[in-house]
N, C-alpha and C. Protein backbone atom coordinates (compact mmCIF):
# COMPACT_ATOMS: atom_id res chain seq x y z
N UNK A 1 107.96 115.37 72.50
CA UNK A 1 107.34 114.11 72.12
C UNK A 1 106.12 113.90 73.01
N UNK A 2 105.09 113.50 72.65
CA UNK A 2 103.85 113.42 72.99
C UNK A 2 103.45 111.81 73.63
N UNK A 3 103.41 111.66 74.59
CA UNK A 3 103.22 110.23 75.28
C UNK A 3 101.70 110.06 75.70
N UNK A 4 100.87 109.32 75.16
CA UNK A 4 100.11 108.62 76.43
C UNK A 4 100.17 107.73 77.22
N UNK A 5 99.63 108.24 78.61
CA UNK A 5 99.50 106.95 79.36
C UNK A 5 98.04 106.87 79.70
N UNK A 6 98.22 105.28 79.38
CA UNK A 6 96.82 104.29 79.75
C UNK A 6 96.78 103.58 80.96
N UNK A 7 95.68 102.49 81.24
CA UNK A 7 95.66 101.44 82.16
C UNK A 7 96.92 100.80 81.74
N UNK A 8 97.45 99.92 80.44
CA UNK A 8 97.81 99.27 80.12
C UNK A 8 99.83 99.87 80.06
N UNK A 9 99.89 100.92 80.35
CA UNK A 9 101.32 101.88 79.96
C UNK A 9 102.02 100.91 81.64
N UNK A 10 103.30 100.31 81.02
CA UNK A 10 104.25 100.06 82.07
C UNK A 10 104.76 101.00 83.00
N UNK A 11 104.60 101.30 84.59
CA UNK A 11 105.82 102.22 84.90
C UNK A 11 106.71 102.64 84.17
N UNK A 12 107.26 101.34 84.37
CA UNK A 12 108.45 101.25 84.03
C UNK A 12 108.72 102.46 82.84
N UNK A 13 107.98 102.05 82.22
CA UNK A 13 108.22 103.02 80.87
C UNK A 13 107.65 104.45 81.11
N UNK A 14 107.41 104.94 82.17
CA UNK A 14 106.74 106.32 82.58
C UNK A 14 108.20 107.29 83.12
N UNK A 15 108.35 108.72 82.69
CA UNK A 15 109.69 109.44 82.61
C UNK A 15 109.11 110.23 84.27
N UNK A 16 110.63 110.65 84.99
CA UNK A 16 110.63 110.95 86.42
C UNK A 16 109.27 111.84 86.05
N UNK A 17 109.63 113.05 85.03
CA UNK A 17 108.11 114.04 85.26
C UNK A 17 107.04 113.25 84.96
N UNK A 18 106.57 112.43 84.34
CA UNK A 18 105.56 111.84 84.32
C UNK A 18 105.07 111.26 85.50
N UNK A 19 105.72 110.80 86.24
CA UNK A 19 105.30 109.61 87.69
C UNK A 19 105.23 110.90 88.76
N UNK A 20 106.14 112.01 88.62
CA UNK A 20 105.73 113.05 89.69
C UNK A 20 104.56 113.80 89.44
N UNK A 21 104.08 113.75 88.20
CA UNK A 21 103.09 114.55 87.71
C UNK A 21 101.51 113.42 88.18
N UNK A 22 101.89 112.59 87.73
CA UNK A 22 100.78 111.02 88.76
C UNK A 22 100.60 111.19 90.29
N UNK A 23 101.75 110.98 90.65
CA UNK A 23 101.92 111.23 92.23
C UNK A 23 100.79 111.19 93.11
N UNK A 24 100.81 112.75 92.98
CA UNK A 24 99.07 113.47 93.94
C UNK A 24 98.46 112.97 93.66
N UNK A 25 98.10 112.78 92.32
CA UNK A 25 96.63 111.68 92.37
C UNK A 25 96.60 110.63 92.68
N UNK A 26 97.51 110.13 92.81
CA UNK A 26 97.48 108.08 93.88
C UNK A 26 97.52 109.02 95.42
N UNK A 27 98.46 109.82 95.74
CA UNK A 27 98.09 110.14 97.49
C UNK A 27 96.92 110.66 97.79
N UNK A 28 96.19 111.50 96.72
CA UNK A 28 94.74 112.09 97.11
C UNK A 28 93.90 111.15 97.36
N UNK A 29 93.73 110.71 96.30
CA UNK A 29 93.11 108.99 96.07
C UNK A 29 93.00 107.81 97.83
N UNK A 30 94.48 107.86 98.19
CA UNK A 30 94.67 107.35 99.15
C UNK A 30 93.74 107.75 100.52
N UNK A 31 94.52 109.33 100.93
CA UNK A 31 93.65 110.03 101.39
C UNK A 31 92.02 110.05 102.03
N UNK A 32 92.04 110.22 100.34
CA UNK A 32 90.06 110.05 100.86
C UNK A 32 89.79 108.79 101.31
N UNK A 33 90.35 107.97 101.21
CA UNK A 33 89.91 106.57 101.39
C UNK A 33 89.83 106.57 103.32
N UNK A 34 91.15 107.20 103.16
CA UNK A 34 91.24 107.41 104.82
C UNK A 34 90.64 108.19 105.52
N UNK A 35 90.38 109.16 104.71
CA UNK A 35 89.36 109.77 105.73
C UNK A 35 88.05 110.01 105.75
N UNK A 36 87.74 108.66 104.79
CA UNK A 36 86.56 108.47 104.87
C UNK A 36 86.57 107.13 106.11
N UNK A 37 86.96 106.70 106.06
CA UNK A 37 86.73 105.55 107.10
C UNK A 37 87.19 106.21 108.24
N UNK A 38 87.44 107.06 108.68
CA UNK A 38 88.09 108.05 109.92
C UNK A 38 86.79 108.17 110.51
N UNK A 39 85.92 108.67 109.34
CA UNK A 39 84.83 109.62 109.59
C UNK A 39 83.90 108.53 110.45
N UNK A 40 84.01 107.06 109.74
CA UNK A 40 82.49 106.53 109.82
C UNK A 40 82.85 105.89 111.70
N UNK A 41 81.84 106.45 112.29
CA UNK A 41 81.53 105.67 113.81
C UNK A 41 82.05 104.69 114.16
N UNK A 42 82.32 104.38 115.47
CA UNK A 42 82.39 103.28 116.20
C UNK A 42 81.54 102.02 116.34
N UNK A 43 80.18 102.83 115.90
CA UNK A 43 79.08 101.60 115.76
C UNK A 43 78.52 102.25 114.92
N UNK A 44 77.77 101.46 113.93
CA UNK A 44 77.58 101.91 113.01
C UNK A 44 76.62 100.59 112.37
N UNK A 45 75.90 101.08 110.91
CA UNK A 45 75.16 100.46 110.51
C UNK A 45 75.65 99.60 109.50
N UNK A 46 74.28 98.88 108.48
CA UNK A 46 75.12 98.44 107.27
C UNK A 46 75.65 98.92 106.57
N UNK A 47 75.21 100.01 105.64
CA UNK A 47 76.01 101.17 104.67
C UNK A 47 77.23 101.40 105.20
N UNK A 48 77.15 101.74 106.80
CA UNK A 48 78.70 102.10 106.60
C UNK A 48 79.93 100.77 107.00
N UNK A 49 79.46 100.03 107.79
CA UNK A 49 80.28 98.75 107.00
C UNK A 49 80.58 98.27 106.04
N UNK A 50 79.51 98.42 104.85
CA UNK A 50 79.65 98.46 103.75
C UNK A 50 80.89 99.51 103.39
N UNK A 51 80.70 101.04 103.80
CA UNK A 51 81.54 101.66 103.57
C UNK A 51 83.44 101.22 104.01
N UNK A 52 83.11 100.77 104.95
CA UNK A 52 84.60 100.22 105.72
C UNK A 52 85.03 99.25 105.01
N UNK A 53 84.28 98.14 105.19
CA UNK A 53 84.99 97.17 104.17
C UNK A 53 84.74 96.66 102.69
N UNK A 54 84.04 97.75 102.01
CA UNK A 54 84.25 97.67 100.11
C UNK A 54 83.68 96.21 100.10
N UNK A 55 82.59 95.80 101.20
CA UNK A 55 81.78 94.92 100.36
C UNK A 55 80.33 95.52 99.97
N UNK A 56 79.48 94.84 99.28
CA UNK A 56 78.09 95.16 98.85
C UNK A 56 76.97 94.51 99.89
N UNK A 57 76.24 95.53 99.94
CA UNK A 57 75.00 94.83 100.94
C UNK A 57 74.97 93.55 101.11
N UNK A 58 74.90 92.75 99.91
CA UNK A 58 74.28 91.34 99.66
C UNK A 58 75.33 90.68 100.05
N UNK A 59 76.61 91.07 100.39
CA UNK A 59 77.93 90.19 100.80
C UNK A 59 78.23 90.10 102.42
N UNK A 60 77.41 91.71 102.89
CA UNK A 60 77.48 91.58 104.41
C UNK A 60 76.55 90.61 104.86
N UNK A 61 75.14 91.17 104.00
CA UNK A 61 73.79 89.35 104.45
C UNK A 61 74.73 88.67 104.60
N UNK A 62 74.99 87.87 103.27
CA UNK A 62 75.55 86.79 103.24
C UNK A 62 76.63 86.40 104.39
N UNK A 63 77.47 87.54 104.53
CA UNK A 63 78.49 86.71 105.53
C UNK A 63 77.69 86.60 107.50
N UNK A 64 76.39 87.78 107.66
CA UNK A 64 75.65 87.85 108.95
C UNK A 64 75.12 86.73 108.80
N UNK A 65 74.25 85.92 107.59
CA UNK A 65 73.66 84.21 107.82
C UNK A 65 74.76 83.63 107.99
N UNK A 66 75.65 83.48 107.31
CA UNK A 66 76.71 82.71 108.18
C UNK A 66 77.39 82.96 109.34
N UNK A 67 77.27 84.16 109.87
CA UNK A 67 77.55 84.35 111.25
C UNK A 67 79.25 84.77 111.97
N UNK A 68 79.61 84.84 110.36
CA UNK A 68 81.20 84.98 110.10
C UNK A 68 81.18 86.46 110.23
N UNK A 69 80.47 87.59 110.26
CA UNK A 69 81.26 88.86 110.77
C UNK A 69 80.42 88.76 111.76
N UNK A 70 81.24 89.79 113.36
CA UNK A 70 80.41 90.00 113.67
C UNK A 70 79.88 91.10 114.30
N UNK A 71 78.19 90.95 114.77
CA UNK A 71 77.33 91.87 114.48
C UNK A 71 76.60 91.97 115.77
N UNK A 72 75.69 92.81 115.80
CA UNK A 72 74.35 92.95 117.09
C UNK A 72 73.00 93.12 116.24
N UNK A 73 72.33 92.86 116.53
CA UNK A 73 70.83 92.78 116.55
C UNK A 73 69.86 93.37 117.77
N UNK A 74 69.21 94.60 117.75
CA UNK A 74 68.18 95.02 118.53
C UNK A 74 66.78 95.29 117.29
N UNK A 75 66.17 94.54 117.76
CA UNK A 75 64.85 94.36 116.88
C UNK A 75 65.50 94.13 115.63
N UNK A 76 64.97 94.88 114.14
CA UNK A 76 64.98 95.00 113.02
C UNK A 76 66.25 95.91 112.86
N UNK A 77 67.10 96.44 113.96
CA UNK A 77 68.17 97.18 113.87
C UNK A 77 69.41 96.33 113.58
N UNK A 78 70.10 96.54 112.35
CA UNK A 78 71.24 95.81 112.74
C UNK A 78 72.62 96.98 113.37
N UNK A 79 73.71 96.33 113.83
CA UNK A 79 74.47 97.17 114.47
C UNK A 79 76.03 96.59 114.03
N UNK A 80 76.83 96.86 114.02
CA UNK A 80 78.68 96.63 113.47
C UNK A 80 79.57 97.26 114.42
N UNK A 81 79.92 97.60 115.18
CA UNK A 81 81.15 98.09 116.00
C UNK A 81 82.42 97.74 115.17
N UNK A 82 82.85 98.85 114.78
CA UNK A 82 84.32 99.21 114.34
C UNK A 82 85.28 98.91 114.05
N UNK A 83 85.74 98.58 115.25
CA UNK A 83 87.03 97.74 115.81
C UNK A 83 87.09 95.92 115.58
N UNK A 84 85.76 95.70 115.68
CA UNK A 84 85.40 94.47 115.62
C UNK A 84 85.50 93.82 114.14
N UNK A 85 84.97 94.81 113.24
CA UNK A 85 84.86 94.53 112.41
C UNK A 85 86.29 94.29 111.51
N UNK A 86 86.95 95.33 111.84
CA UNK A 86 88.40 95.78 111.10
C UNK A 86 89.41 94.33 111.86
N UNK A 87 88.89 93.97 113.38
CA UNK A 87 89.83 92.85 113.25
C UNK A 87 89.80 91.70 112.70
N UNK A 88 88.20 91.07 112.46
CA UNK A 88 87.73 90.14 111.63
C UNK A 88 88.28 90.51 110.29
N UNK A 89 88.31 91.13 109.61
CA UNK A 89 88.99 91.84 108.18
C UNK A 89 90.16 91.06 108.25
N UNK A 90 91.17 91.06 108.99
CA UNK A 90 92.41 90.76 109.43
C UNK A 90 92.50 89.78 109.97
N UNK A 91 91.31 89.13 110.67
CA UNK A 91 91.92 87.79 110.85
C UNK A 91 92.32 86.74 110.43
N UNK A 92 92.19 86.68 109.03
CA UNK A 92 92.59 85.26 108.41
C UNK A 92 94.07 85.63 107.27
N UNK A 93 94.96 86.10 107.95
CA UNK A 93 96.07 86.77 107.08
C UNK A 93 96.79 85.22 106.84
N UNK A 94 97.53 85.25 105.30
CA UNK A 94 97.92 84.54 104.90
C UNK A 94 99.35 84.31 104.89
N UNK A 95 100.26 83.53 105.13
CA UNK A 95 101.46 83.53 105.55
C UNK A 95 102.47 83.42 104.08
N UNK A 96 103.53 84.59 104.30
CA UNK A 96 104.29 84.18 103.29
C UNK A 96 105.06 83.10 102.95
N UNK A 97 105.51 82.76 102.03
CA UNK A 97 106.22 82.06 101.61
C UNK A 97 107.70 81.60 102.61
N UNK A 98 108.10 82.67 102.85
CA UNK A 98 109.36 83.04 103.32
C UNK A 98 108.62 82.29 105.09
N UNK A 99 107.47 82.76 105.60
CA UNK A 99 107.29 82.38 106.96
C UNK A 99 106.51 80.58 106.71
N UNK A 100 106.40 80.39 106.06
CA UNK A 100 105.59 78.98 105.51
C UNK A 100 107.13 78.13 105.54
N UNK A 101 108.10 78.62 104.76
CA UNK A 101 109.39 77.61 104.93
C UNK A 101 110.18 77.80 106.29
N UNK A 102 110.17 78.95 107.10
CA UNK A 102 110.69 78.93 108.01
C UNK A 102 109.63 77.76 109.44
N UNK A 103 108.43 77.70 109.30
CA UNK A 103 107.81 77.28 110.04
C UNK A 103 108.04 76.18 110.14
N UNK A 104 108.08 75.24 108.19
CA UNK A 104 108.44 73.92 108.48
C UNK A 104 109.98 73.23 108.45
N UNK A 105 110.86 74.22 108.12
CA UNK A 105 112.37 74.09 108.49
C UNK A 105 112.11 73.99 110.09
N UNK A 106 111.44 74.69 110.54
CA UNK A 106 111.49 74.38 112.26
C UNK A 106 110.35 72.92 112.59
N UNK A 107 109.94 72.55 112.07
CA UNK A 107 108.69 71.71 112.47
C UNK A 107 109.82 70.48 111.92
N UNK A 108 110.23 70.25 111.11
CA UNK A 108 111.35 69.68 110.70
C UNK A 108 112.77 69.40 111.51
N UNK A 109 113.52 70.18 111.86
CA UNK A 109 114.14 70.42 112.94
C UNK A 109 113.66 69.94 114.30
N UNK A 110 112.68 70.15 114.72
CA UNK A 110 112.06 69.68 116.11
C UNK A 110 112.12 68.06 116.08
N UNK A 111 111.67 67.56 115.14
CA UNK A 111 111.26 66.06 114.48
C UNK A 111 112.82 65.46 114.95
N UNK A 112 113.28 66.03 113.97
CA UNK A 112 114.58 65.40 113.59
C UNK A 112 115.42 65.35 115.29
N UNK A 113 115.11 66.62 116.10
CA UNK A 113 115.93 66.40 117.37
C UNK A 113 115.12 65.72 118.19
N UNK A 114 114.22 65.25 118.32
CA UNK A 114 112.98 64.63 119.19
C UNK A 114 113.29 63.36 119.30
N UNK A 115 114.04 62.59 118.16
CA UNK A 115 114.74 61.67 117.40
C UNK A 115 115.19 60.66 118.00
């Protein structure tokens, strides 16, 4: 029997050889991703920030006038360090559900014994 799969084909509905036969290509896929950002410097320019974090030129401007990533400036050079960048990426992580009710079951709790 002859199957296609599309964008639109459920897992779910995909047979063990089919999803092992997928496989490599989601880990290759993965892969390059990683070792492309392996590759790019410690300091580094716009392109490759661009490269690190999958935004577009006009999104790094945008976020350097606002002053929200950050950056160096020597003359007309701009500059990104690495590390810096990847923790700004990460700094505004959003809290689950599960840690959002535990926070105010305790903020709640405190109240109530403060009492």
């Amino acid at each position: 029997m002859d199957f296609n799969i599309s964008d639109n084909t459920p897992i779910a509905a995909l047979t063990v050889g089919q999803l092992k036969e997928l496989l490599p290509s989601f880990l290759s896929l993965d892969k390059a991703t990683s070792e492309e950002r392996s590759n790019i410097p410690e300091i580094m320019g716009k392109s490759e920030c661009c490269q690190l974090t999958g935004f577009k030129p006009s999104t790094i401007s945008k976020y350097m006038n606002e002053r929200s990533i950050p950056y160096y400036k020597s003359g007309k050079k701009v500059l990104f360090k690495k590390s810096e960048v990847l923790e700004w990426l990460l700094s505004n992580r959003i809290q689950t559900t599960d840690e959002f009710i535990k926070e105010k079951d305790e903020q709640l709790t405190r109240r109530k014994g403060g009492k």
